[in-house]
Protein backbone atom coordinates (compact mmCIF):
# COMPACT_ATOMS: atom_id res chain seq x y z
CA UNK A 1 0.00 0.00 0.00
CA UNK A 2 2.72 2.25 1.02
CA UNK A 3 5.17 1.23 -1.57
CA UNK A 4 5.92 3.85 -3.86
CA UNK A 5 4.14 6.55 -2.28
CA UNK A 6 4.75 9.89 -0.56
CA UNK A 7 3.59 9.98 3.65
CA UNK A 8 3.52 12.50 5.62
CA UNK A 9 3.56 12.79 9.27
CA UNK A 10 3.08 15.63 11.72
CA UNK A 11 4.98 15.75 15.03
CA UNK A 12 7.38 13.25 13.20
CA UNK A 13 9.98 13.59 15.65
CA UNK A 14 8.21 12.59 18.87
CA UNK A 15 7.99 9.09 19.82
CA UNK A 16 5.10 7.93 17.56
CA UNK A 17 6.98 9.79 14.59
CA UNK A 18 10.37 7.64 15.37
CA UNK A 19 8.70 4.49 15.99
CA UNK A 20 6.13 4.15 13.04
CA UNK A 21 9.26 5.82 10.60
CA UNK A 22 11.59 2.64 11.60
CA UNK A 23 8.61 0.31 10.43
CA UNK A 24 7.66 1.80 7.11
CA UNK A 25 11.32 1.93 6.35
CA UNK A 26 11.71 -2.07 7.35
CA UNK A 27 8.08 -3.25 5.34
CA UNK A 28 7.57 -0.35 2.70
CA UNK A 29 9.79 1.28 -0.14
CA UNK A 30 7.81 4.37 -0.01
CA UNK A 31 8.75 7.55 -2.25
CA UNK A 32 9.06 10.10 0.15
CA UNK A 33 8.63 9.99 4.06
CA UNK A 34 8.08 13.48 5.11
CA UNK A 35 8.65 14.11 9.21
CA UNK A 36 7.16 17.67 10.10
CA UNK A 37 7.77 19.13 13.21
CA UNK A 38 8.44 22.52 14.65
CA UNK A 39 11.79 21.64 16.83
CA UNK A 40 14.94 21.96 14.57
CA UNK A 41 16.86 19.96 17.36
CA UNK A 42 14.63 17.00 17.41
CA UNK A 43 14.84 16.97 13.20
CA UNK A 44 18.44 17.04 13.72
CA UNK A 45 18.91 13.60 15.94
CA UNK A 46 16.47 12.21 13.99
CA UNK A 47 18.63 12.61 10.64
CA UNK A 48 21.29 11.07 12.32
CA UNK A 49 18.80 7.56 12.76
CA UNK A 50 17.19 8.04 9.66
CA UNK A 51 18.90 8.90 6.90
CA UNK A 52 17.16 7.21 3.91
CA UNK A 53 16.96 8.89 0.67
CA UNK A 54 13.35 8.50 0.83
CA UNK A 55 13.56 11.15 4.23
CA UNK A 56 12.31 14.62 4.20
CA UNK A 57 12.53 16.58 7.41
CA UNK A 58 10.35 19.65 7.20
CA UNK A 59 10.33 22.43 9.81
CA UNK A 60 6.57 23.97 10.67
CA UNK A 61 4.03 24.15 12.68
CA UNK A 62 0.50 22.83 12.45
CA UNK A 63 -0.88 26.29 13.54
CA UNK A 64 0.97 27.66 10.10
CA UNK A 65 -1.78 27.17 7.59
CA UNK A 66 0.33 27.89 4.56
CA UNK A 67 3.41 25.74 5.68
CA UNK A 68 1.00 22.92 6.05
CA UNK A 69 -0.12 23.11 2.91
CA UNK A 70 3.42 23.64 1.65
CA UNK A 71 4.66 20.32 3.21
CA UNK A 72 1.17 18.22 1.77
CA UNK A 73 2.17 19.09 -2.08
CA UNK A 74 1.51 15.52 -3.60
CA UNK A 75 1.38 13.47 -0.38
CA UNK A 76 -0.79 10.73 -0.71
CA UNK A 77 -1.16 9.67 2.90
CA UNK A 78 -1.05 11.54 6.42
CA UNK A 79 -0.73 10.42 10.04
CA UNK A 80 -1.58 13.38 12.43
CA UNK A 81 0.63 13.01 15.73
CA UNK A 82 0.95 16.78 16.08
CA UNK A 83 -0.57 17.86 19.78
CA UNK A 84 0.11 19.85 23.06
CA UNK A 85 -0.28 16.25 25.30
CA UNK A 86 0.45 17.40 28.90
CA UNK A 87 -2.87 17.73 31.38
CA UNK A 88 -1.02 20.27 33.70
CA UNK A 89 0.34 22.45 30.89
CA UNK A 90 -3.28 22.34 29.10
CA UNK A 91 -4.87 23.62 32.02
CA UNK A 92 -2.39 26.10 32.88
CA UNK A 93 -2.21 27.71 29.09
CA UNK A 94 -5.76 26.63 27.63
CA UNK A 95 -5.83 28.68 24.24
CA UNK A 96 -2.25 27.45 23.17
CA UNK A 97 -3.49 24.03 24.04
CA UNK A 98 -6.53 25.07 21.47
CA UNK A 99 -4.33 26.40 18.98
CA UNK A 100 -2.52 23.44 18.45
CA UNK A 101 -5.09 20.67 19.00
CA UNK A 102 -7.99 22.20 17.46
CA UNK A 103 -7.01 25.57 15.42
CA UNK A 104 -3.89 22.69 13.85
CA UNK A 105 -6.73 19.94 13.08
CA UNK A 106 -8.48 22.42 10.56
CA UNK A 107 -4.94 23.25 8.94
CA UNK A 108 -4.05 19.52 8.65
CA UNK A 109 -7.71 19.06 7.30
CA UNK A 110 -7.50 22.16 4.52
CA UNK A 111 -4.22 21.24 3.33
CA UNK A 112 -5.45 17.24 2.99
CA UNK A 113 -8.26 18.25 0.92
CA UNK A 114 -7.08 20.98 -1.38
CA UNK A 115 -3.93 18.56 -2.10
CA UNK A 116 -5.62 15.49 -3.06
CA UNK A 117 -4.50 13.11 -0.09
CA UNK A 118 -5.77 10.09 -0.34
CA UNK A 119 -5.88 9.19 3.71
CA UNK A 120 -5.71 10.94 6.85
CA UNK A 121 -5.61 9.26 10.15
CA UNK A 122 -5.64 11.15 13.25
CA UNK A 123 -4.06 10.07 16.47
CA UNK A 124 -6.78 10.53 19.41
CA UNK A 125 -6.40 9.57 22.88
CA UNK A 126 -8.78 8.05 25.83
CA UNK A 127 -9.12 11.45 27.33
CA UNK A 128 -10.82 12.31 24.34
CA UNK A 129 -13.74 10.07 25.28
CA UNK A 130 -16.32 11.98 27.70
CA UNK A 131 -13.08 14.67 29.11
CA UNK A 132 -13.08 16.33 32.35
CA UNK A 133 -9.71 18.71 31.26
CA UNK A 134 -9.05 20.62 28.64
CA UNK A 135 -6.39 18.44 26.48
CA UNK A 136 -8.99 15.53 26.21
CA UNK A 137 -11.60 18.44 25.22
CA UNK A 138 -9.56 19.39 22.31
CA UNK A 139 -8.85 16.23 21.45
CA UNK A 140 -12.53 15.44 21.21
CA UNK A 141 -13.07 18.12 19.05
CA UNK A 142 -10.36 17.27 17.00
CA UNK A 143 -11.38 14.02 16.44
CA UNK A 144 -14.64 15.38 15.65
CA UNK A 145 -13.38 18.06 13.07
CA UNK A 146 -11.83 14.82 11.29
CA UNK A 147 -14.64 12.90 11.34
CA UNK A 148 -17.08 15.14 9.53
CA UNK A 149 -14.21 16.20 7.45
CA UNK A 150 -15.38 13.52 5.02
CA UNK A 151 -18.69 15.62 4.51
CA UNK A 152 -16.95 18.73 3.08
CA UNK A 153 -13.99 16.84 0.61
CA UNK A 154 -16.23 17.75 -2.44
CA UNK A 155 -15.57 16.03 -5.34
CA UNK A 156 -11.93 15.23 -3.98
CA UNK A 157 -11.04 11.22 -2.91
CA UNK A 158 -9.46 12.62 0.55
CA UNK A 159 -10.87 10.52 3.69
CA UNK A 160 -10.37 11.06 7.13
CA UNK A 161 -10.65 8.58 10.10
CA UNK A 162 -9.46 8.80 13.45
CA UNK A 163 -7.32 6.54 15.83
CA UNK A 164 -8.09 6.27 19.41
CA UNK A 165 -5.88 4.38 22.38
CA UNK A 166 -4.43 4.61 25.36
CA UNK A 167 -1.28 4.99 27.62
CA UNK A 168 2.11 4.27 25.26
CA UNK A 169 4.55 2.06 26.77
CA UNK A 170 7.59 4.28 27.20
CA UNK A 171 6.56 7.23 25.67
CA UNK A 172 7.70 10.99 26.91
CA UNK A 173 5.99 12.22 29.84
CA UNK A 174 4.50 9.12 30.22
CA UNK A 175 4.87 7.64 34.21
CA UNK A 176 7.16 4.93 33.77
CA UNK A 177 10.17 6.55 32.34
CA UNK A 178 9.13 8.97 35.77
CA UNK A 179 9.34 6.05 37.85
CA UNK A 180 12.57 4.94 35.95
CA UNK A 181 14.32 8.53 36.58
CA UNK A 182 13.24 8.69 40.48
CA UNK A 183 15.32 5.23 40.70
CA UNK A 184 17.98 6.40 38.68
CA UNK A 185 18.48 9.55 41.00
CA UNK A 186 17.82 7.26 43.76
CA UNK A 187 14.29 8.81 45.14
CA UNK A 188 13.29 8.26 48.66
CA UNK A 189 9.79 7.29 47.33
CA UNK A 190 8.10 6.65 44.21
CA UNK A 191 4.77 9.68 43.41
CA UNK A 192 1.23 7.48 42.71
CA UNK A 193 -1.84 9.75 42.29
CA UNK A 194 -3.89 7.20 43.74
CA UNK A 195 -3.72 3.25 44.82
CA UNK A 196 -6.76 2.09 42.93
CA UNK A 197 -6.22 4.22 39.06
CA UNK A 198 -6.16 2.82 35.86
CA UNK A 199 -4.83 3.10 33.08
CA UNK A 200 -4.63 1.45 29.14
CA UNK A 201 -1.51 0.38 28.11
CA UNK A 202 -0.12 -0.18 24.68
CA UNK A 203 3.41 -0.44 23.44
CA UNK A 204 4.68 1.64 20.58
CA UNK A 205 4.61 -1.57 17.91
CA UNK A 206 1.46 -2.20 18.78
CA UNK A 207 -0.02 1.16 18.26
CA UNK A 208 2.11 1.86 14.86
CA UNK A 209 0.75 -1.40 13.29
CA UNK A 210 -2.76 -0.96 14.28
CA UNK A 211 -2.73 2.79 12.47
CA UNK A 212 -1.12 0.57 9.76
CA UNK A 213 -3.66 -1.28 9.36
CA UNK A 214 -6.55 0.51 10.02
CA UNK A 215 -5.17 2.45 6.52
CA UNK A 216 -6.72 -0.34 4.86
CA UNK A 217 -9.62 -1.22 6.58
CA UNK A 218 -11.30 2.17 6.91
CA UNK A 219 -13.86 3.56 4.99
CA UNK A 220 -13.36 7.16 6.71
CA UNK A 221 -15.51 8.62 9.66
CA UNK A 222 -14.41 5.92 11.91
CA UNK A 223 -12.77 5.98 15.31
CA UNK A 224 -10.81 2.85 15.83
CA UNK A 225 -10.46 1.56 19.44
CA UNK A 226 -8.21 -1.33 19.77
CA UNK A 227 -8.42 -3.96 22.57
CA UNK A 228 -5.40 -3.56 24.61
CA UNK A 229 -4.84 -4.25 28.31
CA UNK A 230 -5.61 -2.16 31.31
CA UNK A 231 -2.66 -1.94 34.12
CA UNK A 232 -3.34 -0.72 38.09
CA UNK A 233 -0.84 2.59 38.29
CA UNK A 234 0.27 1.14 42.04
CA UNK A 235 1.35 -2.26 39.77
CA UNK A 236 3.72 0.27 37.70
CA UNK A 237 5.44 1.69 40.20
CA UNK A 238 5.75 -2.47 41.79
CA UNK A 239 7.13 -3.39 38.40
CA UNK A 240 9.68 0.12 37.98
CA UNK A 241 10.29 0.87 41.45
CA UNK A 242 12.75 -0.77 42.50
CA UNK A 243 11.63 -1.30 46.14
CA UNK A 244 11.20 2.43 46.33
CA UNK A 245 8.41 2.89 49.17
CA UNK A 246 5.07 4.50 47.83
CA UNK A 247 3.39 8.15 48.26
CA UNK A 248 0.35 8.67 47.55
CA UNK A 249 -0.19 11.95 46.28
CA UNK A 250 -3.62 12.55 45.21
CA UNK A 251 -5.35 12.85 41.57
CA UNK A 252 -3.96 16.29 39.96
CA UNK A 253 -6.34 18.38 38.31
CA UNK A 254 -7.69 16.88 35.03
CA UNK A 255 -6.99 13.42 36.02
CA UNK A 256 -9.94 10.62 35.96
CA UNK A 257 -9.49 7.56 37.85
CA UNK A 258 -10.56 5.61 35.15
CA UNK A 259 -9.78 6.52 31.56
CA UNK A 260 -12.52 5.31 28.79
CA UNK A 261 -12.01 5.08 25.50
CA UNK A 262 -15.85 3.57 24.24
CA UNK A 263 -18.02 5.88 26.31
CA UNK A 264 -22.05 4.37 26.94
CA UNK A 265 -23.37 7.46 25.49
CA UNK A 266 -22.46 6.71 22.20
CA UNK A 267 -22.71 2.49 22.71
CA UNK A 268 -25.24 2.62 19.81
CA UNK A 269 -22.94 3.62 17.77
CA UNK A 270 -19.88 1.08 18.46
CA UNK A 271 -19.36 -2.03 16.97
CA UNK A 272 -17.56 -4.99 18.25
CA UNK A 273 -14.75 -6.53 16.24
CA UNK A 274 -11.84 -9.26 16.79
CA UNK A 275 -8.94 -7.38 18.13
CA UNK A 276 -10.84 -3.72 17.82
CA UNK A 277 -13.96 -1.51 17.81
CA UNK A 278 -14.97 0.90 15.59
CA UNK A 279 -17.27 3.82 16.52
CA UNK A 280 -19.63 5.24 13.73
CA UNK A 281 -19.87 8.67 12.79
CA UNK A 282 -23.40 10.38 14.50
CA UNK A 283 -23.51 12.11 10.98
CA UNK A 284 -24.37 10.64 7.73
CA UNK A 285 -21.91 11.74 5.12
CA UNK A 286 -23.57 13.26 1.72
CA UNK A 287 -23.29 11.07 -0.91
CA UNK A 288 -21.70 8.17 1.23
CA UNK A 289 -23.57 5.03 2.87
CA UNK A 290 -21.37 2.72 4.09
CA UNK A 291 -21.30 -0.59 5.92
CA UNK A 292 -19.21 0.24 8.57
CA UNK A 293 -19.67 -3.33 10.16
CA UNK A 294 -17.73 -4.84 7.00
CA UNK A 295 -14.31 -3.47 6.34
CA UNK A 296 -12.04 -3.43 3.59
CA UNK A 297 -9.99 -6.20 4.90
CA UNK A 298 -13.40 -8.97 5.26
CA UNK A 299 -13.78 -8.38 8.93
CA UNK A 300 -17.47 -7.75 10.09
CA UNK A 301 -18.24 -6.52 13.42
CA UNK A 302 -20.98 -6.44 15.38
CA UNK A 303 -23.16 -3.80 17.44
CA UNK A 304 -22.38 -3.69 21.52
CA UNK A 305 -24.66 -3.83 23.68
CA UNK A 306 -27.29 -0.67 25.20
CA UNK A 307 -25.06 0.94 27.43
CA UNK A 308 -21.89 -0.69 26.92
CA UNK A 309 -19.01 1.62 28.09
CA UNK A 310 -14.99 0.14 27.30
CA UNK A 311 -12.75 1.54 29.99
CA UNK A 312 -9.39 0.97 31.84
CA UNK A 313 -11.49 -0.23 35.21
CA UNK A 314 -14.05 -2.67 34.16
CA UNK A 315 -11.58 -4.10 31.26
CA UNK A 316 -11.42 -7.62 31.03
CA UNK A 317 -7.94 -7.96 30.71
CA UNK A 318 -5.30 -6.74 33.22
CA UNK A 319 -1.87 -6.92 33.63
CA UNK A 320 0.05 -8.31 36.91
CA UNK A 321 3.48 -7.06 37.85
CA UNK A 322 5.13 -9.83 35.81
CA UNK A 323 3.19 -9.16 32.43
CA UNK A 324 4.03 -5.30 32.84
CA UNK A 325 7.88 -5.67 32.78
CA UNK A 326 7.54 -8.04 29.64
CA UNK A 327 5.55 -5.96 28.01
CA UNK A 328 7.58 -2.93 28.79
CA UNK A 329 10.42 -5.08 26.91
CA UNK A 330 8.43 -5.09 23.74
CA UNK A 331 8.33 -1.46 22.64
């Protein structure tokens, strides 16, 4: 699918960007593999690890209409990584937050159209799914600005579909690298919000594959939800900590106990597959009526239950201790 063609991928150089970059290289022979980011230094490493002929490193910003449709000149396919992540720093400087999140969606969206892109897949999150802080807000509406997106490509063959998951194994600013670094400076305790949160987890592979995939099974308008296990945060610091005693700290300001990813509110619109769920648009695209339950690659799923909510607490599948440190060794 990818061979041969031109991708591009915003917020290239974080750790998304690095990870899904080594695997197109290793499967694909694509044309050109653009990386756009707005941090020079980060481009800069980055050359040093990829250095392919294929490589384009492009300095901009998401919030820079014009560059982004600069750096989309005959790109067939886009992944859309680009976003302010951190709770705290949300909260504390809401309209940057918004400029990036939501203001950089419509650029990414614009640019995809007016060049002829074939694909777009934005990167969501679980505190996209009913928020309670402003980064998950944005995110929402994001992922809702890229959903309906498919009602105003015109004549053009641009579609848009959305990725949501959870926690990334590993990932900056994520907790275990924090636990890592209070061991590593030899911390007199380890910092857990609360003994009895929850969290999804998914490694890096994992997450890069599944957008892989989900190129070819989408139709556009759908939020994919993979099924990927839930971890207790006081079994992360266990499996990181090094003995390190335990403070509890309390939840910080944004922070759910539970993070969902399927809310019940819109359980008549999910359907059940294998190893995933999809979530149908609420609107009905002009001109478009598709079977969402059958995608491209044969698999059919099937509605969820009334009321059916998937998050981190009530997930059927959690890891222990053991299961967190070998899955932490799969990234």
């Amino acid at each position: 699918m990818f061979n041969g063609k031109s991708i591009l991928i915003t917020g290239g150089t974080g750790s998304f960007g690095k990870k899904y970059t080594e695997t197109i290289l290793s499967l694909f022979k694509p044309k050109r593999l653009i990386i756009f980011s707005r941090d020079e230094l980060k481009q800069f490493e980055m050359q040093q690890e990829f250095d392919s002929p294929c490589m384009r490193y492009f300095i901009g910003d998401v919030r820079d209409s014009d560059r982004m449709m600069q750096a989309m000149k005959d790109v067939d396919y886009v992944i859309h990584a680009a976003a302010l992540k951190q709770v705290p720093a949300a909260e504390y400087n809401p309209m940057e937050c918004i400029k990036t999140n939501v203001y950089g969606a419509e650029n990414v969206i614009r640019a995809a159209i007016a060049n002829h892109v074939k694909k777009v897949i934005a990167l969501s999150t679980d505190k996209a799914a009913s928020p309670n802080n402003l980064y998950g807000a944005t995110k929402l509406c994001s992922d809702k600005l890229f959903v309906a997106a498919n009602n105003i490509t015109g004549g053009t063959q641009t579609r848009f579909s959305v990725v949501r998951y959870g926690n990334v194994v590993g990932s900056r600013g994520s907790v275990i690298p924090l636990f890592q670094k209070c061991v590593a400076q030899k911390a007199r305790s380890l910092p857990v919000t609360h003994p009895d949160m929850t969290r999804f987890l998914i490694t890096l592979k994992q997450g890069v594959h599944f957008v892989l995939k989900n190129f070819t099974r989408m139709h556009g308008g759908e939020i994919f939800v993979p099924k990927i296990p839930s971890v207790r945060l006081i079994d992360l610091a266990h499996a990181f900590g090094n003995g390190l005693p335990i403070e509890i700290i309390g939840v910080r300001p944004g922070e759910k106990m539970h993070e969902i990813m399927c809310p019940s509110d819109d359980s008549h619109l999910t359907l059940e597959f294998k190893d995933h769920y999809v979530m149908r648009p609420t609107i009905k695209f002009y001109g478009a009526d598709h079977d969402y339950s059958l995608n491209a690659l044969g698999e059919r799923g099937i509605p969820v239950p009334e009321g059916f909510e998937y998050h981190s607490g009530c997930n059927p599948v959690f890891l222990n201790v053991e299961e967190i440190l070998n899955i932490e060794q799969r990234t």
